[in-house]
Protein backbone atom coordinates (compact mmCIF):
# COMPACT_ATOMS: atom_id res chain seq x y z
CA UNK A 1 -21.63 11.03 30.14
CA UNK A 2 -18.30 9.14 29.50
CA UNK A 3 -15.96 10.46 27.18
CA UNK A 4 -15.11 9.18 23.61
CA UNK A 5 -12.08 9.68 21.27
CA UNK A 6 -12.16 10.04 17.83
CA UNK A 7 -9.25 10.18 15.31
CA UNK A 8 -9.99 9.76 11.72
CA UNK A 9 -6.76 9.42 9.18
CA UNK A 10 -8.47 10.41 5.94
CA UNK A 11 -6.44 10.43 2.34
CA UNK A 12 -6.33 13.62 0.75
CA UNK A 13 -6.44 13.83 -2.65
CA UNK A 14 -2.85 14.14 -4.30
CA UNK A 15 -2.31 17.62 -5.54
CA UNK A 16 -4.90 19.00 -3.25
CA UNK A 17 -3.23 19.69 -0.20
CA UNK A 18 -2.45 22.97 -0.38
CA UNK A 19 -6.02 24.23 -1.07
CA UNK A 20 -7.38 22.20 1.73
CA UNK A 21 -4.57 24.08 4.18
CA UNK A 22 -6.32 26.70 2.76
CA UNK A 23 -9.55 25.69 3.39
CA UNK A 24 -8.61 24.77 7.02
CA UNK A 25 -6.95 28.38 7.92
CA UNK A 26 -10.06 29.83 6.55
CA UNK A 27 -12.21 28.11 9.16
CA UNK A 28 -10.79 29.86 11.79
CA UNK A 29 -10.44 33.03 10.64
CA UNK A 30 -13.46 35.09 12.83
CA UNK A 31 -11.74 32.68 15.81
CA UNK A 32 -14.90 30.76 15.73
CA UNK A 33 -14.73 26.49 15.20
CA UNK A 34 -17.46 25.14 12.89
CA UNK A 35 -17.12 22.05 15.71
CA UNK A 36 -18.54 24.81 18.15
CA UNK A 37 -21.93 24.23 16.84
CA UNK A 38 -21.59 20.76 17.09
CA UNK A 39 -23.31 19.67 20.88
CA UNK A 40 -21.09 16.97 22.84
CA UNK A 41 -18.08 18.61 21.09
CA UNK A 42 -14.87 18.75 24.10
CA UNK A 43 -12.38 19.35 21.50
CA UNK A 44 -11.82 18.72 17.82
CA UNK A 45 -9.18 19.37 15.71
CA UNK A 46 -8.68 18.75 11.75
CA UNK A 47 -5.05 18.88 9.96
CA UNK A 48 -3.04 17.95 7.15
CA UNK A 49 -0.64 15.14 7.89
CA UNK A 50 2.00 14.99 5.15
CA UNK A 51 5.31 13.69 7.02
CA UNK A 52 6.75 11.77 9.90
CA UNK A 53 9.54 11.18 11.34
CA UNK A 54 11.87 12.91 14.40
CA UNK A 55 13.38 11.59 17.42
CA UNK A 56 13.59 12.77 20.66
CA UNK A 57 17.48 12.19 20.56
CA UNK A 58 19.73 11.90 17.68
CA UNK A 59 18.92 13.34 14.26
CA UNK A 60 15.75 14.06 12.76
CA UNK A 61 14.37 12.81 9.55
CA UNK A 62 11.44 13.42 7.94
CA UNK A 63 9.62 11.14 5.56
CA UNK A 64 6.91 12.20 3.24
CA UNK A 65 3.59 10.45 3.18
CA UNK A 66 1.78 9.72 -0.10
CA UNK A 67 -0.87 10.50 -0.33
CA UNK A 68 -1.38 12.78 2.83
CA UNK A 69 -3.75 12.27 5.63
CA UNK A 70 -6.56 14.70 6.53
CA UNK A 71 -6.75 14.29 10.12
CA UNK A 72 -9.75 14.68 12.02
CA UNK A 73 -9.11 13.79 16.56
CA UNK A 74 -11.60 14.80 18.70
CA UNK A 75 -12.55 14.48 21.84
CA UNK A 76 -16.70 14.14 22.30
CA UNK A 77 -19.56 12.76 24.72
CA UNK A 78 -19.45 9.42 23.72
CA UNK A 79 -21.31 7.49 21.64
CA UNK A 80 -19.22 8.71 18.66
CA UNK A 81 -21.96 7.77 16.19
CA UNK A 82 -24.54 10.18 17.59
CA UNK A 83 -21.91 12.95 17.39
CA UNK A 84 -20.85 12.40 14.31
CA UNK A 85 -24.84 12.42 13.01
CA UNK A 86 -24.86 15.80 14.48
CA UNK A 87 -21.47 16.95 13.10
CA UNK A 88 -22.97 16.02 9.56
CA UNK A 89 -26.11 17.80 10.50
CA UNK A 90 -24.61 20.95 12.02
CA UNK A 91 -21.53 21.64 9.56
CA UNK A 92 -22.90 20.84 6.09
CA UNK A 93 -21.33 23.14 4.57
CA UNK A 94 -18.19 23.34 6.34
CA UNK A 95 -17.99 19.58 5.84
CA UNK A 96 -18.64 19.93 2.08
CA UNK A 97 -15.55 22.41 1.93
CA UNK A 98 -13.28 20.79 3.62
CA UNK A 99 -14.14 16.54 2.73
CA UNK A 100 -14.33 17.75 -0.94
CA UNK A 101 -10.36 17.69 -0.91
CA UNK A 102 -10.28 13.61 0.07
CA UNK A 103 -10.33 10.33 -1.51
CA UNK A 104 -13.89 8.79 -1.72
CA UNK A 105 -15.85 11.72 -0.07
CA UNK A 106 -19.67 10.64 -0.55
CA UNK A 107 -21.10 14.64 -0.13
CA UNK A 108 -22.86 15.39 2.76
CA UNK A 109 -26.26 14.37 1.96
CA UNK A 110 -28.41 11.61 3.53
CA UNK A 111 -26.20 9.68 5.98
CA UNK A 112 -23.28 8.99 3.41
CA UNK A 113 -21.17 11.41 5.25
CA UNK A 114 -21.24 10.12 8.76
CA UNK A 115 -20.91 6.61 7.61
CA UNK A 116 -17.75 7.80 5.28
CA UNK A 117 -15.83 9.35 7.98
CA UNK A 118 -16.54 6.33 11.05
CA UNK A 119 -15.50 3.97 8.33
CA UNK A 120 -12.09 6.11 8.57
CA UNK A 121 -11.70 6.08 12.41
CA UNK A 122 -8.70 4.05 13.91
CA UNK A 123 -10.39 3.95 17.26
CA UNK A 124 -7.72 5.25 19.31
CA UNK A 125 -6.40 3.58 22.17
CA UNK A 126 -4.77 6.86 23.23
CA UNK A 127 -5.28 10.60 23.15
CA UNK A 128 -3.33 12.11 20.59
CA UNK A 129 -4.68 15.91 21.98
CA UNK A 130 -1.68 17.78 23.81
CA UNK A 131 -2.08 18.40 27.94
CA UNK A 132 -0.65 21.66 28.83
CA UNK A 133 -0.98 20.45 32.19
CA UNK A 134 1.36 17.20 31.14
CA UNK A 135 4.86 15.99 32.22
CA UNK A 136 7.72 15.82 30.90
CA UNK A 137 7.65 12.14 30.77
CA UNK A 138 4.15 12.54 29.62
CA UNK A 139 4.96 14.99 26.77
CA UNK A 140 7.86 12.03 25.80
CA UNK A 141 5.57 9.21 25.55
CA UNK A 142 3.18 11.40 23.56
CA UNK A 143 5.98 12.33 21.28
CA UNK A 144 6.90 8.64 20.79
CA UNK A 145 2.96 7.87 20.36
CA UNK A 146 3.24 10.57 17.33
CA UNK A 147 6.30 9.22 15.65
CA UNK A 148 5.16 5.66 15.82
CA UNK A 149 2.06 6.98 14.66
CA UNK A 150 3.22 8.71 11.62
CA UNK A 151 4.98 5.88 10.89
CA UNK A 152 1.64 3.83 11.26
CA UNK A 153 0.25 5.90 8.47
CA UNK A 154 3.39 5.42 6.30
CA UNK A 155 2.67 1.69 6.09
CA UNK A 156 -0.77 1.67 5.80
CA UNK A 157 -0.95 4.27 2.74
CA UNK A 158 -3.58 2.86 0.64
CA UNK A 159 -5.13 0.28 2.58
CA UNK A 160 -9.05 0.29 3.05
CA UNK A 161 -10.30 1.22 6.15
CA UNK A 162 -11.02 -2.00 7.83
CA UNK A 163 -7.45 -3.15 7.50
CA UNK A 164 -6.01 -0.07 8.57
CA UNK A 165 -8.30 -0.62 12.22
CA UNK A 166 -7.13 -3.92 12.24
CA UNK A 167 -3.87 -3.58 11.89
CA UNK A 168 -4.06 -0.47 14.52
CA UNK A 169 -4.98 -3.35 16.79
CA UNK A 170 -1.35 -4.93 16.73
CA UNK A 171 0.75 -1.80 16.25
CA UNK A 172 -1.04 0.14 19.99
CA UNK A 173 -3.08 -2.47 21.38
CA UNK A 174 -6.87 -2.28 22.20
């Protein structure tokens, strides 16, 4: 089965940051992954997105994003709407923790959820998950990818879903 990419940029709820980081260091605490449970799953990987900036030469800024961005890449056997049906299925609770913290979460009930959280997807056009195996030139690019990424996000603070795909279109290409 071919592989599919998933990268949702999710707005966290302003002052709630902090207890979702909370939230998220919890779930790995008995170095389990809810997203173990979760068949297809390659790799997933949620965080808290609150800044971008940095070069790879030259001083490094950092700008804060308002609101932040709960960050959800993954890496599953494609189609991504079947895995995310079974992510909403196998994680309800988890899901209900850690969704509670961001703008417009629907709950976890029916298929509110999964809808929700594809309506966030920027359908990637590149991985965003780190190689160890990767060059240097490789590591570069992805560190470029990042910082124009973050600065994606910046610019797009607020705007609904479909115009933030749309406008991923013409930043990275299809």
């Amino acid at each position: 089965m071919a592989l599919a990419h998933f990268t949702a940029l999710v707005p966290v709820e302003p002052g709630r940051e902090e207890a979702l980081r909370k939230t998220l260091a919890e779930l790995g605490a008995d170095h389990t992954s809810p997203f173990g449970d979760v068949p297809g799953t390659h790799m997933a990987r949620l965080y808290v997105l609150d800044h971008y900036g940095g070069r790879l030469r030259g001083p490094v800024s950092h700008r804060r994003l308002e609101p932040s961005l709960l960050v959800l890449a993954a890496v599953v056997d494609g189609p991504v709407a079947t895995w995310l049906g079974e992510l909403q299925r196998r994680i309800e609770p988890t899901a209900e923790a850690v969704w509670t913290h961001c703008s417009g979460f629907p709950g976890v009930a029916g298929d509110a959820f999964a809808a929700w959280l594809a309506g966030h997807d920027v359908q990637p056009s590149f991985d965003v998950i780190a190689h160890k195996d990767g060059s240097l030139p490789a590591v570069r690019t992805g560190l470029d990818l990042r910082a124009r990424l973050g600065e994606f996000a910046a610019r797009m603070q607020g705007a609904a879903p479909a115009v933030v795909r749309a406008a991923y279109r013409g930043w990275f290409g299809p």
